[in-house]
N, C-alpha and C. Protein backbone atom coordinates (compact mmCIF):
# COMPACT_ATOMS: atom_id res chain seq x y z
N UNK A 1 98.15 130.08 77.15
CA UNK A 1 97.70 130.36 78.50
C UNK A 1 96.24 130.78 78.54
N UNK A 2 95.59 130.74 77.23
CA UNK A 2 94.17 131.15 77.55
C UNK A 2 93.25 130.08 78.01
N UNK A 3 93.75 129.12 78.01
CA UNK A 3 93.02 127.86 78.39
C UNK A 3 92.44 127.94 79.67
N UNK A 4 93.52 128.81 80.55
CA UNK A 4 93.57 128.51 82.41
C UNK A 4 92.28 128.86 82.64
N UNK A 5 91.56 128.07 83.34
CA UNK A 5 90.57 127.89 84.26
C UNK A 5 90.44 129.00 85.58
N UNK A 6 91.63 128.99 86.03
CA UNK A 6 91.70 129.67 87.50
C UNK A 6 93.02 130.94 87.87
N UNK A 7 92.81 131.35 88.18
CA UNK A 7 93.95 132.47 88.52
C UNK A 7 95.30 131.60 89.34
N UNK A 8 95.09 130.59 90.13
CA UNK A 8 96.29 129.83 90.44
C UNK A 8 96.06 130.27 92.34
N UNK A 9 97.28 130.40 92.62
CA UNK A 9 97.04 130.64 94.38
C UNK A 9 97.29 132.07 94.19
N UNK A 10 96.65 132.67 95.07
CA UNK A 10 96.83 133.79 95.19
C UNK A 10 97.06 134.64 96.69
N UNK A 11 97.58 135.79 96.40
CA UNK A 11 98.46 136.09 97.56
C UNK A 11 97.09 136.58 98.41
N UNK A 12 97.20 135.97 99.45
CA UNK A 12 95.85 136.22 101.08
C UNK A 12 96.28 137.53 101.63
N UNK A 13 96.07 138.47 102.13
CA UNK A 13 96.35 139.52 102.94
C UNK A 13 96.24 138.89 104.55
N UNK A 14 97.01 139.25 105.31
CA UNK A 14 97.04 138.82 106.78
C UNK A 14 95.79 139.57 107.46
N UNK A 15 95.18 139.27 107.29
CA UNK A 15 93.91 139.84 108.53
C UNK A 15 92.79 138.07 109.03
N UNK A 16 91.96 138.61 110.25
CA UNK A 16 91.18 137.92 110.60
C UNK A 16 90.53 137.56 110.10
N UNK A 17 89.90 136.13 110.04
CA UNK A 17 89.10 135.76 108.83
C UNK A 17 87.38 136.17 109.95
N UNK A 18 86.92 137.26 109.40
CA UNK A 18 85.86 137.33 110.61
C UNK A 18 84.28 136.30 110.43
N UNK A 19 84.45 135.65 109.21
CA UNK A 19 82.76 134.02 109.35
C UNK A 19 83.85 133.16 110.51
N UNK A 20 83.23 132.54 111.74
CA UNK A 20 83.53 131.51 112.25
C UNK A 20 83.55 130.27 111.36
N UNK A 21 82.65 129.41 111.00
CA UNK A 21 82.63 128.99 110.17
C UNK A 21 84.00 128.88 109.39
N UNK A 22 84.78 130.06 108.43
CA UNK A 22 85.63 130.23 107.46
C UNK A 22 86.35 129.98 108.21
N UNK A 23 86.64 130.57 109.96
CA UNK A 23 87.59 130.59 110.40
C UNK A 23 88.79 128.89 110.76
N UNK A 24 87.07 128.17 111.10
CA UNK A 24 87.66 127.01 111.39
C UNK A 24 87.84 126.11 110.36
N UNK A 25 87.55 126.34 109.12
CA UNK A 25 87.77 125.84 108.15
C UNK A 25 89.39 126.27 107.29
N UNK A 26 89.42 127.06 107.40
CA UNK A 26 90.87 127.68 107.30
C UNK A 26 91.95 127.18 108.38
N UNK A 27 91.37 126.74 109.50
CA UNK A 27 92.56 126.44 110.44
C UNK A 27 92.75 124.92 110.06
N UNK A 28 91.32 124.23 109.94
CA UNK A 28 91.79 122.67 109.71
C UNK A 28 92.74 122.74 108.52
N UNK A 29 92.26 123.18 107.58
CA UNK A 29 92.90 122.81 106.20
C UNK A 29 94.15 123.33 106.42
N UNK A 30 94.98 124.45 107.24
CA UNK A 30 96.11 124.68 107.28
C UNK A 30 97.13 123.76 108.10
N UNK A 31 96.37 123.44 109.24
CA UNK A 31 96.76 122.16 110.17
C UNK A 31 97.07 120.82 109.58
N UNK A 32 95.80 120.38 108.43
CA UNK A 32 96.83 119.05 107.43
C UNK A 32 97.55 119.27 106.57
N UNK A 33 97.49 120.88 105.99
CA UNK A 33 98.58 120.77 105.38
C UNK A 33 100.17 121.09 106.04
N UNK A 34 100.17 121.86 107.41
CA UNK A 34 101.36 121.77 108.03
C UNK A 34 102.19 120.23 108.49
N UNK A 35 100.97 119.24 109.00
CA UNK A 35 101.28 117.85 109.40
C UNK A 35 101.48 116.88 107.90
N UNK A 36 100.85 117.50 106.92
CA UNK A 36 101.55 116.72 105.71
C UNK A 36 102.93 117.01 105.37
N UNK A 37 103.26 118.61 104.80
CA UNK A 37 104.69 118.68 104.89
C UNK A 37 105.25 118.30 105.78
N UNK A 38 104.93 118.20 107.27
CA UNK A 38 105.98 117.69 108.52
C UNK A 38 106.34 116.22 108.15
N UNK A 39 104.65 115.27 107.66
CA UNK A 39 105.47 113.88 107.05
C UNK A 39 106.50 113.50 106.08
N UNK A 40 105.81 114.67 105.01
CA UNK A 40 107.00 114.39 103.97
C UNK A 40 108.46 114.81 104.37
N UNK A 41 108.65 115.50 105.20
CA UNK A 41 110.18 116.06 105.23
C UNK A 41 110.93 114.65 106.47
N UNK A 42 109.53 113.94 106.71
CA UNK A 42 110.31 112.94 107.71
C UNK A 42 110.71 111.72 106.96
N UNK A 43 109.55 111.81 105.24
CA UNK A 43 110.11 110.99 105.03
C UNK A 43 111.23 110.33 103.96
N UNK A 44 111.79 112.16 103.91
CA UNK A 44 112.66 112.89 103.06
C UNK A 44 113.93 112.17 103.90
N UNK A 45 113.87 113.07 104.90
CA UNK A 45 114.89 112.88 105.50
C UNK A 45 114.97 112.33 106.87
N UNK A 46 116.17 111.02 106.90
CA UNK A 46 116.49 110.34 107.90
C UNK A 46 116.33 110.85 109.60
N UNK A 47 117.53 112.25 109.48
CA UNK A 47 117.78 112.55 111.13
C UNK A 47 117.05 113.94 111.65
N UNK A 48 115.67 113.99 111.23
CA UNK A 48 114.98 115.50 110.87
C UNK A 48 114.62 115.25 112.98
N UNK A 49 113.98 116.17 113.42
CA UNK A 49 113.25 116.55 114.45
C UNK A 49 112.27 117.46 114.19
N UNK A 50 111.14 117.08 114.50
CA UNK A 50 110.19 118.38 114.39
C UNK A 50 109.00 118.35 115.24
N UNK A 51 108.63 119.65 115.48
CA UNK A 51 107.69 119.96 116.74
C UNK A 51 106.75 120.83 115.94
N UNK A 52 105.61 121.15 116.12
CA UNK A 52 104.81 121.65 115.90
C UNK A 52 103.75 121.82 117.05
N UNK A 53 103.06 122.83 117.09
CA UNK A 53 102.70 123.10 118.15
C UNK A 53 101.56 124.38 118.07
N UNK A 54 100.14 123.94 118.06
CA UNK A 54 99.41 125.22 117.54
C UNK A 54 97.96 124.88 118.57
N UNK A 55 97.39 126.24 118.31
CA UNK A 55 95.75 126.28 119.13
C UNK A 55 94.56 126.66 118.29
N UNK A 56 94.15 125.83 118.02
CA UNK A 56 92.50 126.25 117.12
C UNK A 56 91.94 127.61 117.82
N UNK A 57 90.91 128.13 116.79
CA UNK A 57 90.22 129.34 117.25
C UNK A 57 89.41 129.15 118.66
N UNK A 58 89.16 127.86 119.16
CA UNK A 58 88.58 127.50 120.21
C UNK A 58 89.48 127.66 121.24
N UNK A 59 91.07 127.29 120.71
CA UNK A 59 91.42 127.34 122.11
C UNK A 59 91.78 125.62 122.37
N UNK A 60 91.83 124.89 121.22
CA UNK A 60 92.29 123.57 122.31
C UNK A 60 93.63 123.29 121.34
N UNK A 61 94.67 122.58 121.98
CA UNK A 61 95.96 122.61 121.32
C UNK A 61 95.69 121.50 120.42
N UNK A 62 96.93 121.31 119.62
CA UNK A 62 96.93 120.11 118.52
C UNK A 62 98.86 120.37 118.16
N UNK A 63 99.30 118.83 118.53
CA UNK A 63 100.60 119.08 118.42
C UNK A 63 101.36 117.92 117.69
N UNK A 64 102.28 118.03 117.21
CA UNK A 64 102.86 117.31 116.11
C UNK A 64 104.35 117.17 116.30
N UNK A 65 105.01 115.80 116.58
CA UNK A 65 105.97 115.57 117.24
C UNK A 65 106.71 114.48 116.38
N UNK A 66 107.76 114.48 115.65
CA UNK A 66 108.75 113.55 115.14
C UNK A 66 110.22 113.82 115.78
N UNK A 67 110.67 112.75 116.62
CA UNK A 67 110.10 110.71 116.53
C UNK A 67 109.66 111.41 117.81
N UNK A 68 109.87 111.87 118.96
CA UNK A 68 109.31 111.86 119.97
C UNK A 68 109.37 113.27 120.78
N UNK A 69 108.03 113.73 121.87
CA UNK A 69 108.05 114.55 122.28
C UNK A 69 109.49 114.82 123.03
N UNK A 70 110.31 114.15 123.70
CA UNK A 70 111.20 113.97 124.75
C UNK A 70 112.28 114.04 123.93
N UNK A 71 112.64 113.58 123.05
CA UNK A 71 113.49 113.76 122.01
C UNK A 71 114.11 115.42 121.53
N UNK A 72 112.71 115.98 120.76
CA UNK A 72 112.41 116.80 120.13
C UNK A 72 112.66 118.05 121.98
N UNK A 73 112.21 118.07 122.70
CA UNK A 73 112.35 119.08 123.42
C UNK A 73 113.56 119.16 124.37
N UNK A 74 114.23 117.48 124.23
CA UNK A 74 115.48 117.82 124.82
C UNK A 74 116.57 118.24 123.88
N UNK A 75 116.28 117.83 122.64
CA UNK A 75 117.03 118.70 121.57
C UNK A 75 117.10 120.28 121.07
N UNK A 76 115.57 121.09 121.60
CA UNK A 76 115.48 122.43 121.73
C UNK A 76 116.42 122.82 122.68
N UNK A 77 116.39 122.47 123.88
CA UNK A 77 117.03 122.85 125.59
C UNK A 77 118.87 122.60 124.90
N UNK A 78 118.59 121.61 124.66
CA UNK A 78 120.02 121.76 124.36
C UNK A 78 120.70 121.46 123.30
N UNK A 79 120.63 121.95 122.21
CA UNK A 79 121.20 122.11 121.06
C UNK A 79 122.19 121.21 120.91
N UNK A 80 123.18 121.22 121.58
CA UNK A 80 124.67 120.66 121.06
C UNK A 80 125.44 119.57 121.94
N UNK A 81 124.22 119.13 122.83
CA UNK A 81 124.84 118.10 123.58
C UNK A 81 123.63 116.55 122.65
N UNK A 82 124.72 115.62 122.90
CA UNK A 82 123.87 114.56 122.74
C UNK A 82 122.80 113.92 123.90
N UNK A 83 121.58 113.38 123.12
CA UNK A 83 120.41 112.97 124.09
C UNK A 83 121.00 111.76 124.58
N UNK A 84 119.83 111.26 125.57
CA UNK A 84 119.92 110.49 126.35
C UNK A 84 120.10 108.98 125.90
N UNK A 85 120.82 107.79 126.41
CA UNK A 85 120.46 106.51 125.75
C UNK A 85 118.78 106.38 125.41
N UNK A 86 117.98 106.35 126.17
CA UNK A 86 116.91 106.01 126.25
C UNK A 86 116.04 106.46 125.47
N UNK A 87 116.41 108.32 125.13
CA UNK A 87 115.92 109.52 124.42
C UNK A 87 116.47 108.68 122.74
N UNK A 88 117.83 108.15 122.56
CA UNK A 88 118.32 107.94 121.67
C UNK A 88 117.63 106.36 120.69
N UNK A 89 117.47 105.44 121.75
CA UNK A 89 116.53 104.27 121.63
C UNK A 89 115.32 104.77 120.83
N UNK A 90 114.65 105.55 121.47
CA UNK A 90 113.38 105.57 121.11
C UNK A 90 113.21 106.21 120.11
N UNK A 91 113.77 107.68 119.76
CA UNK A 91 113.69 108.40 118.50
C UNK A 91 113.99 107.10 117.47
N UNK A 92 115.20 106.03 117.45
CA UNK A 92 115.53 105.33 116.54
C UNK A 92 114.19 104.30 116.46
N UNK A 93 113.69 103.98 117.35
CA UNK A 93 112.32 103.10 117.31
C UNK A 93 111.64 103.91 116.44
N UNK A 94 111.68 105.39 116.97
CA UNK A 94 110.67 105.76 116.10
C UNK A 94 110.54 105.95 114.64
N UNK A 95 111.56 106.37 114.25
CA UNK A 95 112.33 106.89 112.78
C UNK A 95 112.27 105.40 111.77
N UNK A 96 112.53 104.43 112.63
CA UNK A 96 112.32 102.93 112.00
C UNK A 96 110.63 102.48 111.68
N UNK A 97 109.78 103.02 112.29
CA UNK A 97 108.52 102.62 111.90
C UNK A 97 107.57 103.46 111.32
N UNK A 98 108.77 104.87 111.21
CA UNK A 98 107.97 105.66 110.28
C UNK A 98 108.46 105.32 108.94
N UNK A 99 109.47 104.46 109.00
CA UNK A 99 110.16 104.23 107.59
C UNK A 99 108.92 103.20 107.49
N UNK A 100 108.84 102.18 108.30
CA UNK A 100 108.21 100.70 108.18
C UNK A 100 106.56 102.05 107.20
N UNK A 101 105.99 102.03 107.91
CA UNK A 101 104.71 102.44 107.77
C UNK A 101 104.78 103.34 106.16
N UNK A 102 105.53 104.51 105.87
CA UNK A 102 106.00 104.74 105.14
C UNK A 102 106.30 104.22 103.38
N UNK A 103 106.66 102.74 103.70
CA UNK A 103 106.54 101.91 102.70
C UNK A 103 105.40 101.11 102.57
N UNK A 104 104.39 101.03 103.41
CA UNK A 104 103.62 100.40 103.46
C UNK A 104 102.82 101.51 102.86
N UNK A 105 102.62 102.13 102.75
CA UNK A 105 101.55 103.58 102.20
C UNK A 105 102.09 103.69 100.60
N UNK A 106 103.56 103.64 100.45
CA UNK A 106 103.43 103.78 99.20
C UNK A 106 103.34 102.42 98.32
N UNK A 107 103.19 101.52 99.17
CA UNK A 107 102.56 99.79 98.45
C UNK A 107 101.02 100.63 97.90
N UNK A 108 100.38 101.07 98.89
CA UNK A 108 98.99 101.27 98.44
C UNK A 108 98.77 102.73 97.97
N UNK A 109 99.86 103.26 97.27
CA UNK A 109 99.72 104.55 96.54
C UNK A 109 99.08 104.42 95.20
N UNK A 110 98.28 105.13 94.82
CA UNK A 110 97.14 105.45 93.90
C UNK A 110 97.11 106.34 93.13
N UNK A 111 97.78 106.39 91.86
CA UNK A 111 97.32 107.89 90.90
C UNK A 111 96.00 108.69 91.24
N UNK A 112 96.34 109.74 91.54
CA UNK A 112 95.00 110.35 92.21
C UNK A 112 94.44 111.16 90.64
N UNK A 113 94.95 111.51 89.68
CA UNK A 113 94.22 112.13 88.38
C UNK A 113 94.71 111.26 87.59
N UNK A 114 94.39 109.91 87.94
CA UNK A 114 94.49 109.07 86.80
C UNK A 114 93.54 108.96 85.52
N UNK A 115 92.98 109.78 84.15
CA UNK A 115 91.97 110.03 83.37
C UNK A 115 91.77 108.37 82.80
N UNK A 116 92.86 107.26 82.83
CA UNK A 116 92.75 105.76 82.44
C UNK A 116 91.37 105.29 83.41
N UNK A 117 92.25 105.29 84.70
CA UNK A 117 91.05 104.85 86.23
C UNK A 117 89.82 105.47 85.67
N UNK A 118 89.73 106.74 85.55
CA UNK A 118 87.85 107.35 85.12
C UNK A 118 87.41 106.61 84.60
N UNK A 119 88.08 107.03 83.33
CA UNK A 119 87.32 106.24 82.08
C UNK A 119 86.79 104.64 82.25
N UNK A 120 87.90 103.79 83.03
CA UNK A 120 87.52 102.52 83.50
C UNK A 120 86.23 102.55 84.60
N UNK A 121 86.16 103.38 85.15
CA UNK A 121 84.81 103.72 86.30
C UNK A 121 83.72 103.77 85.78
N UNK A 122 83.96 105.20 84.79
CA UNK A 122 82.70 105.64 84.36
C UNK A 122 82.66 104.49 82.91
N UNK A 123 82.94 103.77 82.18
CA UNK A 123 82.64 102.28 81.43
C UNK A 123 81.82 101.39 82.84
N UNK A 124 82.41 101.09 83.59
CA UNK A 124 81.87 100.11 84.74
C UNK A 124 80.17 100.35 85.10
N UNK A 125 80.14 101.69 85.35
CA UNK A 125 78.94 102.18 86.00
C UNK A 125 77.81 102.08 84.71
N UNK A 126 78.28 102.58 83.57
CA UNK A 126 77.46 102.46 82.20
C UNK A 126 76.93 101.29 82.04
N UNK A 127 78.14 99.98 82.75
CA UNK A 127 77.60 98.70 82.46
C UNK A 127 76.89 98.44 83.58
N UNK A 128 76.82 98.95 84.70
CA UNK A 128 75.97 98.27 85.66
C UNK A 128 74.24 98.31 85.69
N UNK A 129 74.05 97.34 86.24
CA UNK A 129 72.46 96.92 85.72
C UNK A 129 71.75 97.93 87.19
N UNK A 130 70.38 97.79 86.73
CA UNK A 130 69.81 98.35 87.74
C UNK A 130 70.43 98.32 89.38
N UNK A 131 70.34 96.34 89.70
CA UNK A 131 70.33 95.86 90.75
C UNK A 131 71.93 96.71 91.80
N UNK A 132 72.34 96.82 90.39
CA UNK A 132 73.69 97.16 90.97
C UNK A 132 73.67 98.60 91.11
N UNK A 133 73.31 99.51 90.28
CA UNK A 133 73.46 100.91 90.75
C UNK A 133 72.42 101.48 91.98
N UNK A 134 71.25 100.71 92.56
CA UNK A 134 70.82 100.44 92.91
C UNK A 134 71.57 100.27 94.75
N UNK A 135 72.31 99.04 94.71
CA UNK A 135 73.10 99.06 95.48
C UNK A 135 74.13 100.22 96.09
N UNK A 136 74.68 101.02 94.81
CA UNK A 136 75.74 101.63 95.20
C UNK A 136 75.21 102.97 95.32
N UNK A 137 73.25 103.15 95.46
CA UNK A 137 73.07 104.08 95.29
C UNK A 137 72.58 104.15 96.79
N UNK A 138 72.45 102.69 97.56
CA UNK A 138 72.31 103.14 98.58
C UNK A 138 73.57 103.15 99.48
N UNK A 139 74.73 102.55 99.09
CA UNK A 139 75.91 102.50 100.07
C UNK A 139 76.39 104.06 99.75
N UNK A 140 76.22 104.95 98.87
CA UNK A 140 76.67 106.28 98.82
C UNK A 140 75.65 107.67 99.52
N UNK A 141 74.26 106.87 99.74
CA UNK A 141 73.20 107.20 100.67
C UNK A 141 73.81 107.61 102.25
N UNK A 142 74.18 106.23 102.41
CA UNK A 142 74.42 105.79 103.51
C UNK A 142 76.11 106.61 104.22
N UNK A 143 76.68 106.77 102.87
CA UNK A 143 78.03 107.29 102.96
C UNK A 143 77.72 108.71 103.46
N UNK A 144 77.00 109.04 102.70
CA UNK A 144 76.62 110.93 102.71
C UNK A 144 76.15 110.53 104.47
N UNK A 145 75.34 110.42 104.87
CA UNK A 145 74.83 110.11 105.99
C UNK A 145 75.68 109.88 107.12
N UNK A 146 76.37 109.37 106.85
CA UNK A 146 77.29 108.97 108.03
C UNK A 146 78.28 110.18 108.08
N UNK A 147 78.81 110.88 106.69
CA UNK A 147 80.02 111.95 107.03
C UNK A 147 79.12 113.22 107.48
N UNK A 148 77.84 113.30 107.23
CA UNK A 148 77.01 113.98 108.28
C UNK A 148 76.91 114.43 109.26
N UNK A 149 76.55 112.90 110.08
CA UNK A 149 76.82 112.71 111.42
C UNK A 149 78.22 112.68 111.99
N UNK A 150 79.01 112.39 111.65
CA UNK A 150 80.47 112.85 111.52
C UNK A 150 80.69 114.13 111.79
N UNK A 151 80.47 115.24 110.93
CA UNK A 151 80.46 116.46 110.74
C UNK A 151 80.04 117.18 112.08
N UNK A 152 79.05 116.05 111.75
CA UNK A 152 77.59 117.37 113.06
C UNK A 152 78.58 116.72 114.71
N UNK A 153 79.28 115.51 114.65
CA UNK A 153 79.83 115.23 116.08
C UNK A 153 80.99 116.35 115.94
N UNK A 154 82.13 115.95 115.18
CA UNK A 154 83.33 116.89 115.10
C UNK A 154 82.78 118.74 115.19
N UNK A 155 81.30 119.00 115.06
CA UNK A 155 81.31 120.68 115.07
C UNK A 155 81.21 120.57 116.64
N UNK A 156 80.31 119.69 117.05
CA UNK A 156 79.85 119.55 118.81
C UNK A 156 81.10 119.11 119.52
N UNK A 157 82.41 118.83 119.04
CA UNK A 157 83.51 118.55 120.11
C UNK A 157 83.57 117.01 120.39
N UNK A 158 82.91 115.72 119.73
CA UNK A 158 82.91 114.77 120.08
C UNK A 158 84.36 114.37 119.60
N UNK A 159 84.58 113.16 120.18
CA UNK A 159 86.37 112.34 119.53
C UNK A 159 86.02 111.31 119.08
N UNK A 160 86.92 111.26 118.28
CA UNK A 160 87.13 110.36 116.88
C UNK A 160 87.18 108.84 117.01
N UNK A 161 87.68 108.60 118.47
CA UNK A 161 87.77 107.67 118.82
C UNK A 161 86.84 106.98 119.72
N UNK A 162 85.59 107.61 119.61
CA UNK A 162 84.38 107.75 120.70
C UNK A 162 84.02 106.07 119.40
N UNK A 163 84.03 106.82 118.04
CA UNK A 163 83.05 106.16 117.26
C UNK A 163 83.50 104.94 116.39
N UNK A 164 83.01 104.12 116.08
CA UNK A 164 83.16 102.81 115.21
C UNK A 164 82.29 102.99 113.89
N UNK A 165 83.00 102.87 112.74
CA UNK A 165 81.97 102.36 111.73
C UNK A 165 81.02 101.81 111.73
N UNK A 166 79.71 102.42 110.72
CA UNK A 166 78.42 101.28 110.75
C UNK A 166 78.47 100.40 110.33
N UNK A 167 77.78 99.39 110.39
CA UNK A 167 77.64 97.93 110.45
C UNK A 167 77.59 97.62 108.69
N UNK A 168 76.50 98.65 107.96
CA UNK A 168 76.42 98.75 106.69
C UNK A 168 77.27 99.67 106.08
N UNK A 169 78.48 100.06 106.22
CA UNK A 169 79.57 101.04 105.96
C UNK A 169 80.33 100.00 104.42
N UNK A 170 80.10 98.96 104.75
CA UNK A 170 80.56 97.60 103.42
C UNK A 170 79.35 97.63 102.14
């Protein structure tokens, strides 16, 4: 055990995180990791329901709904009666294309600490000639740059869906 690098997770005390900054950085990162476990348990299990339901330090909501809002809140209200045909349709629409999508993600699943992949990278890059690092020295230019401007929209409140990739993003 003398090897360890890091103390591991460690236990947080409940108080305010008082840097803004920290604050909202602590809320995103808790927010994907609540909507990641919410995926995995949907895609654990078949007949799950789940709601989630929270407010950033700003104040604007962000909510998380499997298979459907209407579903999920007529199943709070009433526990022990069955939903509606329509309520029942759609959760099954939904539960079916989270499966669909689901498999399609793990077609394109990726060893993420793969030390083989490195080593094959960092060989690649050793072999690349000027012209080429060159290239990838400006598409990673260009990368930094753009999650920038990214950054600097998402601190100002802009949406995600305002924006399109750049033209040189390839």
């Amino acid at each position: 055990m003398a090897d360890k690098k890091s103390l591991g997770r460690q236990k947080i005390p409940m108080a305010k995180i008082e840097k803004e900054e920290a604050r909202y950085a602590a809320f995103s990162k808790r927010r994907k990791g609540l909507y990641k476990k919410a995926s995995e348990l949907i895609g654990e299990y078949d007949d799950l329901d789940i709601a989630i339901i929270m407010f950033s330090p700003t104040g604007k909501p962000y909510s998380f709904f499997h298979p459907t809002v209407d579903v999920v809140i007529d199943r709070l209200l009433n526990p022990n009666t069955l939903s509606s045909e329509s309520n029942s349709l759609a959760a099954e629409n939904s539960r079916n294309k989270a499966k669909e999508l689901k498999v399609k993600l793990d077609e394109y699943d990726i060893p993420k600490n793969d030390e083989t992949d490195k080593m094959r990278l960092w060989e690649s890059i050793k072999e690349s000639d000027v012209e080429e690092v060159t290239k990838h020295e400006i598409w990673l230019n260009s990368t930094v740059a753009g999650l920038k401007d990214r950054l600097m929209q998402l601190t100002n409140g802009a949406s995600p869906s305002a924006q399109s990739p750049s033209e040189d993003a390839n």
